[in-house]
C-alpha atoms as a PDB file:
ATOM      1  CA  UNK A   1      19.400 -19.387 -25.315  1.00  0.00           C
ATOM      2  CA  UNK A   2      18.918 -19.132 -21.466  1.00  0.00           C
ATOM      3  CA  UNK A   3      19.178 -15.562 -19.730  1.00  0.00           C
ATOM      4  CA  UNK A   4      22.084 -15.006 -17.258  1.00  0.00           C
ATOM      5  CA  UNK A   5      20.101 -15.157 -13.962  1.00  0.00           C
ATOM      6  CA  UNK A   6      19.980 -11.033 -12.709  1.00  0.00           C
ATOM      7  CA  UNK A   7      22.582  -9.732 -10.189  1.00  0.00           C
ATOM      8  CA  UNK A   8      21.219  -8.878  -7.018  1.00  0.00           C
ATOM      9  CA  UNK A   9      21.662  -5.193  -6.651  1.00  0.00           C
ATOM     10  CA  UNK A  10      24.143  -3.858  -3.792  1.00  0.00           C
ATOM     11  CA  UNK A  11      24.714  -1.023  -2.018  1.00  0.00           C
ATOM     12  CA  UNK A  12      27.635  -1.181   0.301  1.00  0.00           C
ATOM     13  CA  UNK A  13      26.961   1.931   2.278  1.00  0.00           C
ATOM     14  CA  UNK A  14      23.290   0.575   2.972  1.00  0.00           C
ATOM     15  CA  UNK A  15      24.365  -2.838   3.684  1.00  0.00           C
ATOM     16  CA  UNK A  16      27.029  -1.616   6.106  1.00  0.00           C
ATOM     17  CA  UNK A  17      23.978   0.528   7.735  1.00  0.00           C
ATOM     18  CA  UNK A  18      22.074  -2.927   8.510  1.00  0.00           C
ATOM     19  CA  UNK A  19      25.362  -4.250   9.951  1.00  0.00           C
ATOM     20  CA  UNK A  20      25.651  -1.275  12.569  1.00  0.00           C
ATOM     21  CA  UNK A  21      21.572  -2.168  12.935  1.00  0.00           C
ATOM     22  CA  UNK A  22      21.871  -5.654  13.757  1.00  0.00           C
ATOM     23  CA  UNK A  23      25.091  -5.536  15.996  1.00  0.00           C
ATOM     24  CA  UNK A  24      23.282  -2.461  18.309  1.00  0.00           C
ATOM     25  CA  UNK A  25      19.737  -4.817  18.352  1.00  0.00           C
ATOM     26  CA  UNK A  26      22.251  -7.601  19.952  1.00  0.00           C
ATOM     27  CA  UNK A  27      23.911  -5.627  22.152  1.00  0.00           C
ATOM     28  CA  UNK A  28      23.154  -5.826  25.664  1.00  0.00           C
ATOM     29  CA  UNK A  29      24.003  -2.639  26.082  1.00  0.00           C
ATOM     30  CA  UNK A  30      24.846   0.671  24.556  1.00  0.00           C
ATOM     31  CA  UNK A  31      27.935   1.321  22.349  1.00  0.00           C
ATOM     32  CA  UNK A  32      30.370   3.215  21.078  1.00  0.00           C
ATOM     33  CA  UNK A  33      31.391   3.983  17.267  1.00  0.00           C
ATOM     34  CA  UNK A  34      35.152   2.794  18.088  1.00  0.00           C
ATOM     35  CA  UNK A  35      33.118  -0.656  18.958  1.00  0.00           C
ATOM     36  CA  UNK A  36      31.592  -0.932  16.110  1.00  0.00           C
ATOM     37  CA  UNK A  37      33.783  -0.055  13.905  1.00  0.00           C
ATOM     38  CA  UNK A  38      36.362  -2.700  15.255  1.00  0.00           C
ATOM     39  CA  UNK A  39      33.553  -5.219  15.875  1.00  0.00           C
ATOM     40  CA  UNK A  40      32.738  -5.601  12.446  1.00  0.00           C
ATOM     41  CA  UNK A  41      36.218  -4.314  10.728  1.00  0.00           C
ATOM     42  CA  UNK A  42      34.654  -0.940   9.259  1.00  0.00           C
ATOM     43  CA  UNK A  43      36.656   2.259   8.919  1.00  0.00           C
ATOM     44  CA  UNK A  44      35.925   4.625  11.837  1.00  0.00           C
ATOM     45  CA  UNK A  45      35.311   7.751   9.186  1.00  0.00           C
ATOM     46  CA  UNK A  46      32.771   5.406   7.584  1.00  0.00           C
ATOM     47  CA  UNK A  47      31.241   4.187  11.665  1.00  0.00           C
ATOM     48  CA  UNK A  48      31.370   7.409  12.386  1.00  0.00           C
ATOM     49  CA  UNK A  49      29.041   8.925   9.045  1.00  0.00           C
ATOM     50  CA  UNK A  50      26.740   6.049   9.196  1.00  0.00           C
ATOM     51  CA  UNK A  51      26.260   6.107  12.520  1.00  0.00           C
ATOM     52  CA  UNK A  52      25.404  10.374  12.598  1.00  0.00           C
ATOM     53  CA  UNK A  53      22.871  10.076   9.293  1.00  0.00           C
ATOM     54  CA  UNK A  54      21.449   7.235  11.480  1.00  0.00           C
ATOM     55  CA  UNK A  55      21.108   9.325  14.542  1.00  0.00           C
ATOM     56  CA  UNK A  56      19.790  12.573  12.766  1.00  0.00           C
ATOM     57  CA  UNK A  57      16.870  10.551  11.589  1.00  0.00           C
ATOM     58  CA  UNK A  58      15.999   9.137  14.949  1.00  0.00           C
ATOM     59  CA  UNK A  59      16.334   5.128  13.914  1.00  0.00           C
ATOM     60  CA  UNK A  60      19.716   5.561  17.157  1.00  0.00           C
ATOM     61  CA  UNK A  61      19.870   7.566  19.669  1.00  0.00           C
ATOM     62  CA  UNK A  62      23.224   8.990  21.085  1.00  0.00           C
ATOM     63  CA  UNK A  63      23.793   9.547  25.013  1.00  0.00           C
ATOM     64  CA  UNK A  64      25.702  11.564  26.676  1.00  0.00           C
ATOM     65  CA  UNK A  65      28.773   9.641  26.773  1.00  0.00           C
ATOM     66  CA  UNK A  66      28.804   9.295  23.308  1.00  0.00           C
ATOM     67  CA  UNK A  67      27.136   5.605  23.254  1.00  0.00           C
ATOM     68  CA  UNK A  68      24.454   4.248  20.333  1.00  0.00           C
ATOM     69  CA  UNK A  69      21.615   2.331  20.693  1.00  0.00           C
ATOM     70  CA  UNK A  70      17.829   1.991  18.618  1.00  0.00           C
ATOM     71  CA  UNK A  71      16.412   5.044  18.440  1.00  0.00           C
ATOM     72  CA  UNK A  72      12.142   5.981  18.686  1.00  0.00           C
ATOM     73  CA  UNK A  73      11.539   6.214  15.066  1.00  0.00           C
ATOM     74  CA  UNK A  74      11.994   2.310  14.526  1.00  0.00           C
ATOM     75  CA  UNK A  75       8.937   2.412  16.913  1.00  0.00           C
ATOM     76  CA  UNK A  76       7.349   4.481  14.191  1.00  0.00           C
ATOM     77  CA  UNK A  77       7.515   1.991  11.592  1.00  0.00           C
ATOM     78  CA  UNK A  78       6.917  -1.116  14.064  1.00  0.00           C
ATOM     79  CA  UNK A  79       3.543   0.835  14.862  1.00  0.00           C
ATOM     80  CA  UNK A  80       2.694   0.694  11.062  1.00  0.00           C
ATOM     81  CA  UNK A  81       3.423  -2.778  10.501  1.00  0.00           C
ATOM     82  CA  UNK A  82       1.161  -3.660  13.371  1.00  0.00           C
ATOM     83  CA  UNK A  83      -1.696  -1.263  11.882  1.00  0.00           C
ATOM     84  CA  UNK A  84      -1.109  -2.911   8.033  1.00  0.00           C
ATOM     85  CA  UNK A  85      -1.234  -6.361   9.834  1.00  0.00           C
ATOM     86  CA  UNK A  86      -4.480  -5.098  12.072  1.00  0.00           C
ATOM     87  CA  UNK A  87      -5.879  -3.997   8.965  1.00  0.00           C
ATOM     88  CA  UNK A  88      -5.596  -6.993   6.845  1.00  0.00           C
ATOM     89  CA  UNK A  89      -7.197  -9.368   9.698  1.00  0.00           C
ATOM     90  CA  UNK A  90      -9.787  -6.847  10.108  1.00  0.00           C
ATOM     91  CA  UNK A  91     -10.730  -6.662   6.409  1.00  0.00           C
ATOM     92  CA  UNK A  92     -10.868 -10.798   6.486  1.00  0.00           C
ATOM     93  CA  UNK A  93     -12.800 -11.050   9.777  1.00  0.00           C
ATOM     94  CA  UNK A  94     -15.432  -8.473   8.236  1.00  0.00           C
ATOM     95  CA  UNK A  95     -15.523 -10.002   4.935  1.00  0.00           C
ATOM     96  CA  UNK A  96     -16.529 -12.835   5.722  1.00  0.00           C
ATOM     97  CA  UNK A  97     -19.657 -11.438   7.465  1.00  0.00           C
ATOM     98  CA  UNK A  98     -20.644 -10.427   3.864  1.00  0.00           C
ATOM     99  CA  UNK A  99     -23.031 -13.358   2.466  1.00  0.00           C
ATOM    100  CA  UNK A 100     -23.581 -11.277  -0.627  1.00  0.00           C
ATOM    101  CA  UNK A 101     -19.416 -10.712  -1.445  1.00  0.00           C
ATOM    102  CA  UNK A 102     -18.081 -13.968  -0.590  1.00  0.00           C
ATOM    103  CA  UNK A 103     -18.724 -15.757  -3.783  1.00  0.00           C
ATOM    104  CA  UNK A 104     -16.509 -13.042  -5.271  1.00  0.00           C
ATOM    105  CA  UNK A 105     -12.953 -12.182  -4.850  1.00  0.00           C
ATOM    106  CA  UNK A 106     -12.734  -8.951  -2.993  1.00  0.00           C
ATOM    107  CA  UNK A 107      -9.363  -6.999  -2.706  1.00  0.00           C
ATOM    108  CA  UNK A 108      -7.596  -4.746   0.252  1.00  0.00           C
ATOM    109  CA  UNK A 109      -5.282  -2.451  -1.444  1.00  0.00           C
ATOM    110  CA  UNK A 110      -3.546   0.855  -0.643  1.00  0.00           C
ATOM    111  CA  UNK A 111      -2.057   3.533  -2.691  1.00  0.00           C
ATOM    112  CA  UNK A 112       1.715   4.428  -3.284  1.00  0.00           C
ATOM    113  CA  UNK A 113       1.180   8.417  -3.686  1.00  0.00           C
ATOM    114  CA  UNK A 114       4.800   8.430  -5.075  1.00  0.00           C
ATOM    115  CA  UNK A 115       4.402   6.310  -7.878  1.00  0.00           C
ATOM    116  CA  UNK A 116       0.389   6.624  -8.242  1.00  0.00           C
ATOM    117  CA  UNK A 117       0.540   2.681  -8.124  1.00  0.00           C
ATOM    118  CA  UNK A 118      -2.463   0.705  -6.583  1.00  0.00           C
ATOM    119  CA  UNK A 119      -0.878  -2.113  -4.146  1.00  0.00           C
ATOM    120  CA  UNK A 120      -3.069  -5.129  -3.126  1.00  0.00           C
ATOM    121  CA  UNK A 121      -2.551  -5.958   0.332  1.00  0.00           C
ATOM    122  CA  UNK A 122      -4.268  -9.157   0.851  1.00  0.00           C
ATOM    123  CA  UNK A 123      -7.710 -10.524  -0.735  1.00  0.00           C
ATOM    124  CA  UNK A 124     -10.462 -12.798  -0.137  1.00  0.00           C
ATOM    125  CA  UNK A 125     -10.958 -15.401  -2.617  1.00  0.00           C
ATOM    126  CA  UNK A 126     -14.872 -17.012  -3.576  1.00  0.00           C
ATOM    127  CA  UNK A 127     -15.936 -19.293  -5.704  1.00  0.00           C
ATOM    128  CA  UNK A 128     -16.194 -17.394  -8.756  1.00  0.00           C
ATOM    129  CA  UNK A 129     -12.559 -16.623  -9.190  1.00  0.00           C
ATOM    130  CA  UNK A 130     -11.375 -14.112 -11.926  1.00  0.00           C
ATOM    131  CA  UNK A 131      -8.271 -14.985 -13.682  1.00  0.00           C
ATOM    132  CA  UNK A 132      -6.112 -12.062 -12.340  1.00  0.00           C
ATOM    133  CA  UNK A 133      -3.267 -12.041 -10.184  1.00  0.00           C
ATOM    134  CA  UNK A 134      -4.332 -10.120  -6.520  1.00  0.00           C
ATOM    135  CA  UNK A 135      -1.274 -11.244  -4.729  1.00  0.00           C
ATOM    136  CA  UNK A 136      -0.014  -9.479  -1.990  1.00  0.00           C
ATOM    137  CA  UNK A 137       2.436  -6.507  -3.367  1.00  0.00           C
ATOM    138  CA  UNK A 138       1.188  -6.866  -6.857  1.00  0.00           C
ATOM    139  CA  UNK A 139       1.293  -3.125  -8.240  1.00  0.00           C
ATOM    140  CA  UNK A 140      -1.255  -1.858 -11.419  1.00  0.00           C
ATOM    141  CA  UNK A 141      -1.421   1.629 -12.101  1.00  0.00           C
ATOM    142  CA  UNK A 142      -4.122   3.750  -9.852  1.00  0.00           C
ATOM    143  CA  UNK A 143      -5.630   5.009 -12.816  1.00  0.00           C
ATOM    144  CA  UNK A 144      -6.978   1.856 -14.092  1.00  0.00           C
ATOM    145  CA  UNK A 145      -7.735  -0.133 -10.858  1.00  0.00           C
ATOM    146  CA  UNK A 146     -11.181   0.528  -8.902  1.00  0.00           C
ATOM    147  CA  UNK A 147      -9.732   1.136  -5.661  1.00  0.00           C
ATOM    148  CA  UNK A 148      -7.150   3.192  -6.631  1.00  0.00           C
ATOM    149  CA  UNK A 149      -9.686   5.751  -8.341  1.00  0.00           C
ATOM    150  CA  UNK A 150     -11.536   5.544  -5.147  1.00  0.00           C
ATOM    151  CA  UNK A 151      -8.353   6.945  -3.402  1.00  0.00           C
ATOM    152  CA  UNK A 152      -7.305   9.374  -5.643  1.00  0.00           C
ATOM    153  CA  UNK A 153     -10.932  10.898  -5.979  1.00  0.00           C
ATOM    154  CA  UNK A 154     -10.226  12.220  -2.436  1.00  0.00           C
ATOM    155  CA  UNK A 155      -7.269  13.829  -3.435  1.00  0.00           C
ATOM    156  CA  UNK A 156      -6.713  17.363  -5.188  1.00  0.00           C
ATOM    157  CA  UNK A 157      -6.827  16.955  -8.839  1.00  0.00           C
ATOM    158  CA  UNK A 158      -3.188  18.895  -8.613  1.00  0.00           C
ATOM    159  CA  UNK A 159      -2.173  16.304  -6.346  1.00  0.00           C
ATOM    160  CA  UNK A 160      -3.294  13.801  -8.408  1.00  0.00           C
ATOM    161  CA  UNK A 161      -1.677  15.330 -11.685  1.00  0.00           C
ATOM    162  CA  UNK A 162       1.804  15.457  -9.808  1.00  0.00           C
ATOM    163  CA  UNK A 163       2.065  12.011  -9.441  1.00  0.00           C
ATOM    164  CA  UNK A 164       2.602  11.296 -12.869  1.00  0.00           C
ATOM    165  CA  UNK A 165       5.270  12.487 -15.674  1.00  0.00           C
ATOM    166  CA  UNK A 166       2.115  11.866 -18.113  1.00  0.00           C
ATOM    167  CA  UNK A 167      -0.515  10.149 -18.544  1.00  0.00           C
ATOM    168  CA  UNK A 168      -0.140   5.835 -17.976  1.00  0.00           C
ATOM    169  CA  UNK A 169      -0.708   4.094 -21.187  1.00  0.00           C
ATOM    170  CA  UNK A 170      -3.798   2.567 -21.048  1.00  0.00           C
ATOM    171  CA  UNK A 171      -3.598  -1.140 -20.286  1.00  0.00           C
ATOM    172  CA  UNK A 172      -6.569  -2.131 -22.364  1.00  0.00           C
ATOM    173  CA  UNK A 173      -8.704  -0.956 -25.203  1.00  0.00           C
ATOM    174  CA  UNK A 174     -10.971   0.067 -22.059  1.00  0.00           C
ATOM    175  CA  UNK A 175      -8.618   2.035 -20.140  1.00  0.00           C
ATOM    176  CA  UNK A 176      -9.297   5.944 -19.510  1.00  0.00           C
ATOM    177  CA  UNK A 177      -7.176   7.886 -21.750  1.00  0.00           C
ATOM    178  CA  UNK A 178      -6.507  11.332 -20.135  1.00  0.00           C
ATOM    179  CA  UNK A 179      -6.757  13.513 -17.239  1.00  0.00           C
ATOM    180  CA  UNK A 180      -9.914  15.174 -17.995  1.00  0.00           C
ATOM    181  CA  UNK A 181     -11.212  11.657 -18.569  1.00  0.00           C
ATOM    182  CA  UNK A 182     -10.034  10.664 -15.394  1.00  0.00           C
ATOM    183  CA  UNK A 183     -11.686  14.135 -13.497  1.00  0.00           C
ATOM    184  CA  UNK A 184     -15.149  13.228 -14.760  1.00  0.00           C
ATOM    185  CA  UNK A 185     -15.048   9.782 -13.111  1.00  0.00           C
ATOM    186  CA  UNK A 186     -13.572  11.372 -10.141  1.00  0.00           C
ATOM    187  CA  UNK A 187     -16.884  13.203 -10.029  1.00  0.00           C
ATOM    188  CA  UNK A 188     -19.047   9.981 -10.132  1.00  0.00           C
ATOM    189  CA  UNK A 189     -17.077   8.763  -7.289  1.00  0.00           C
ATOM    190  CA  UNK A 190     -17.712  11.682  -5.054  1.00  0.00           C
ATOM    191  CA  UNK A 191     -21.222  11.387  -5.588  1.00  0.00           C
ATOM    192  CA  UNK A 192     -21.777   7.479  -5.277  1.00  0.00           C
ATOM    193  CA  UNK A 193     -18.671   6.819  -2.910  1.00  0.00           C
ATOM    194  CA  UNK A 194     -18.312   3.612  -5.811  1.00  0.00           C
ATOM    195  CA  UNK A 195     -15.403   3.589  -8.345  1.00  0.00           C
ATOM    196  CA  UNK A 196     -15.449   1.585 -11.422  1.00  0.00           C
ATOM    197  CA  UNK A 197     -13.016  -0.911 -13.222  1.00  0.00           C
ATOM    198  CA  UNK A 198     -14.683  -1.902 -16.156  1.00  0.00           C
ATOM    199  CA  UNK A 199     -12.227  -3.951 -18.062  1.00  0.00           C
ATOM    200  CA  UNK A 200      -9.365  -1.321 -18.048  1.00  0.00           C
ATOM    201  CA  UNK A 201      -7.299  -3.531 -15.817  1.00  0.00           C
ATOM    202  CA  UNK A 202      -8.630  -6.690 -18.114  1.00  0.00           C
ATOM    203  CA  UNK A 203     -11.039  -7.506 -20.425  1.00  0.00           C
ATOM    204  CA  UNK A 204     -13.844  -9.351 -19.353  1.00  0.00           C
ATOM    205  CA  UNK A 205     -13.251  -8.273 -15.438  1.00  0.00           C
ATOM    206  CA  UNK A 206     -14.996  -5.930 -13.562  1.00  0.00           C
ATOM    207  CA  UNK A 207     -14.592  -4.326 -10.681  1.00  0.00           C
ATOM    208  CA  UNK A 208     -16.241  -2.242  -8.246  1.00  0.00           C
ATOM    209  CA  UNK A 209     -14.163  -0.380  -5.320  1.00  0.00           C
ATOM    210  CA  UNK A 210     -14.824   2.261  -2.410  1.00  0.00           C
ATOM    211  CA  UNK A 211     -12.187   4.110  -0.309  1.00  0.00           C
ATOM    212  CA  UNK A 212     -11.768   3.479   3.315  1.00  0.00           C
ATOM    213  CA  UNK A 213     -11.733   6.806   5.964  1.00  0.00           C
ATOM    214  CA  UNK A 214      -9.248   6.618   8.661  1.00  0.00           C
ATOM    215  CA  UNK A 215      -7.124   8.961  11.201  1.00  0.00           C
ATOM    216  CA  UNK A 216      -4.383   9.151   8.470  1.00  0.00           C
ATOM    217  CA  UNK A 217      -7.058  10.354   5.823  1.00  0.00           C
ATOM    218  CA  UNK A 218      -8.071   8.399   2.949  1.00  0.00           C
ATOM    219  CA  UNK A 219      -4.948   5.089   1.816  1.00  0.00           C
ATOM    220  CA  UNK A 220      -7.071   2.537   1.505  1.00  0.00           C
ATOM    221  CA  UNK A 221      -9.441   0.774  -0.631  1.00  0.00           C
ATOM    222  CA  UNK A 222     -11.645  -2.343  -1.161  1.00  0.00           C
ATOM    223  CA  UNK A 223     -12.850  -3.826  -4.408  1.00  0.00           C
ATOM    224  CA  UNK A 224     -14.772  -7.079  -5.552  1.00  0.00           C
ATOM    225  CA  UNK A 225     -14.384  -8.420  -9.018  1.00  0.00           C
ATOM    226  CA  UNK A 226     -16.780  -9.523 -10.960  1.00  0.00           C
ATOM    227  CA  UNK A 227     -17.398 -10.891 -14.589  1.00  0.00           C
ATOM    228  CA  UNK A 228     -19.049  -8.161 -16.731  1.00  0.00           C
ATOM    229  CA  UNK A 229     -22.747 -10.356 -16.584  1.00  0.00           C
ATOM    230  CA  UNK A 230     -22.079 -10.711 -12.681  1.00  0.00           C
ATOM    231  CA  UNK A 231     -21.809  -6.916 -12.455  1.00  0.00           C
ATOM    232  CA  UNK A 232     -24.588  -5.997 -14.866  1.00  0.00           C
ATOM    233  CA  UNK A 233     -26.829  -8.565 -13.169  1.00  0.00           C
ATOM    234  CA  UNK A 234     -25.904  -7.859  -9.699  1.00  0.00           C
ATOM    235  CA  UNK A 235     -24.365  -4.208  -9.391  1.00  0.00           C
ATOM    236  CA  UNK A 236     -27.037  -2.524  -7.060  1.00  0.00           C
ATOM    237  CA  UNK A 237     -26.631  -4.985  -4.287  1.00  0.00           C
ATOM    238  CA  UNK A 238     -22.760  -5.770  -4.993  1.00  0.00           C
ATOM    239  CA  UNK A 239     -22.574  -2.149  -4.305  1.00  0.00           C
ATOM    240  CA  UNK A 240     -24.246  -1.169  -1.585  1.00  0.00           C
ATOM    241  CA  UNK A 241     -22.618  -4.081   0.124  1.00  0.00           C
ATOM    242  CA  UNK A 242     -19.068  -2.811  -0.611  1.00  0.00           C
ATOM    243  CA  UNK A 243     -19.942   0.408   0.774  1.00  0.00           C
ATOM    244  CA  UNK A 244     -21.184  -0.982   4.123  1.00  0.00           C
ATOM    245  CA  UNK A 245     -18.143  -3.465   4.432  1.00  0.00           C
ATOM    246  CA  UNK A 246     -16.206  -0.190   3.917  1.00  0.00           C
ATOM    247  CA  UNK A 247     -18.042   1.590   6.538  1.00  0.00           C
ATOM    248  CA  UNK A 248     -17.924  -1.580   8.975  1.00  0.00           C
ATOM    249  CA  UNK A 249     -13.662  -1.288   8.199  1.00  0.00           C
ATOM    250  CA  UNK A 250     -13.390   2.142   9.342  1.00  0.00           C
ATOM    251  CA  UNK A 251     -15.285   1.793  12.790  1.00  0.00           C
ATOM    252  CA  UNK A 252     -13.115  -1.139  13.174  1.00  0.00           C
ATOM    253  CA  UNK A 253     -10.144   1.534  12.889  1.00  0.00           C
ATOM    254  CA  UNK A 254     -11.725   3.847  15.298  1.00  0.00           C
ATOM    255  CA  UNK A 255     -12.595   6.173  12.558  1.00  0.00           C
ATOM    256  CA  UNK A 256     -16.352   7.738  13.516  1.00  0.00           C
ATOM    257  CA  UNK A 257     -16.381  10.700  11.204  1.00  0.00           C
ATOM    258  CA  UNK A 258     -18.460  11.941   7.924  1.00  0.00           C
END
């Protein structure tokens, strides 16, 4: 029996937001709610609500004569696109610099505090793939993954704690198992600036990640995979070379501090 293909989720009021959105962006020139509303056959009480949430949050701007157009804060999140695309060809450009990682797969993530999810951002494949998927987007809880301990080791513990309702089910026999579990790796991290995957993402894979430093504090992370003889074999050098790729990443970002 074949599954009824999912319905794609809608919500009108949002939908009507990226109307109003994309008629102002093609507008010449500024315009009024009684324009829009008649422009694209919404009801003015409806223009007129959409169009104020819009404006209190800065993504329009109102002037004086009571006309809309794009407002500063869509500047805000063009500026971190641009930075999330700067970092991604910065991590590549580096990596490859790295004789010692490049047979490996090595990961750029980030962390989604919200959800205390890891999120890979891009990721340099070698020769000696692993059999895991490090797609762009692909989300594992922080808890398990090597750079997302390497984030959340420079966070509060509280912080930490608050992210979760309880505890993530482990994903693997391998998988830490509790908070205070979690606070004594924390502690290794802090010391050796190295976090450690070892098979509680999957078995037979493991990984070794570091946090990157910039301006906005600590969001970022790198990791290289590794099969558990390639890490036991080569774990000295793997790391130390993670840790200066890390280092070369944040000077690339203008970040110069301890």
């Amino acid at each position: 029996m074949t599954k009824k293909p999912a319905k794609a989720t809608s919500v009108p009021a949002l939908e009507k937001a990226f109307e109003i959105l994309d008629f102002i962006t093609k507008s010449q020139m500024p315009v009024s709610s009684a324009t829009i509303a008649k422009e694209l056959s919404l009801a003015r009480s409806t223009t007129h609500n959409i169009l104020q949430a819009l404006t209190n949050k800065g993504v329009l701007y109102r002037d004086n004569n009571h006309l809309y157009s794009l407002g500063s804060y869509l500047l805000y999140w063009a500026g971190r696109f641009e930075v999330e695309k700067g970092v991604v060809a910065l991590f590549h450009e580096l990596v490859a610099g790295f004789e010692v990682l490049t047979p490996y797969t090595v990961t750029l993530s980030t962390l989604d505090f919200e959800r205390g999810e890891t999120v890979f951002l891009s990721s340099h494949t070698g020769s000696s793939a692993i059999d895991f998927a490090f797609r762009r987007g692909v989300r594992v809880p922080a808890v398990f993954s090597a750079t997302g301990k390497a984030i959340l080791s420079q966070c509060s513990f509280d912080k930490v704690v608050a992210m979760y309702d309880e505890f993530p089910m482990p994903m693997t026999e391998r998988g830490v198992a509790s908070f205070e579990d979690l606070s004594a790796e924390f502690d290794g991290i802090r010391q050796t600036r190295l976090s450690l995957d070892d098979g509680q993402l999957r078995l037979g894979m493991t990984c070794m990640g570091t946090y990157i430093k910039s301006q906005d504090g600590v969001r970022l992370g790198i990791a290289v995979s590794l099969s558990d003889s390639e890490y036991h074999e080569y774990q000295d050098v793997i790391g130390q070379a993670l840790i200066d790729l890390a280092l070369r990443i944040e000077r690339g970002l203008g970040f110069h501090g301890g």
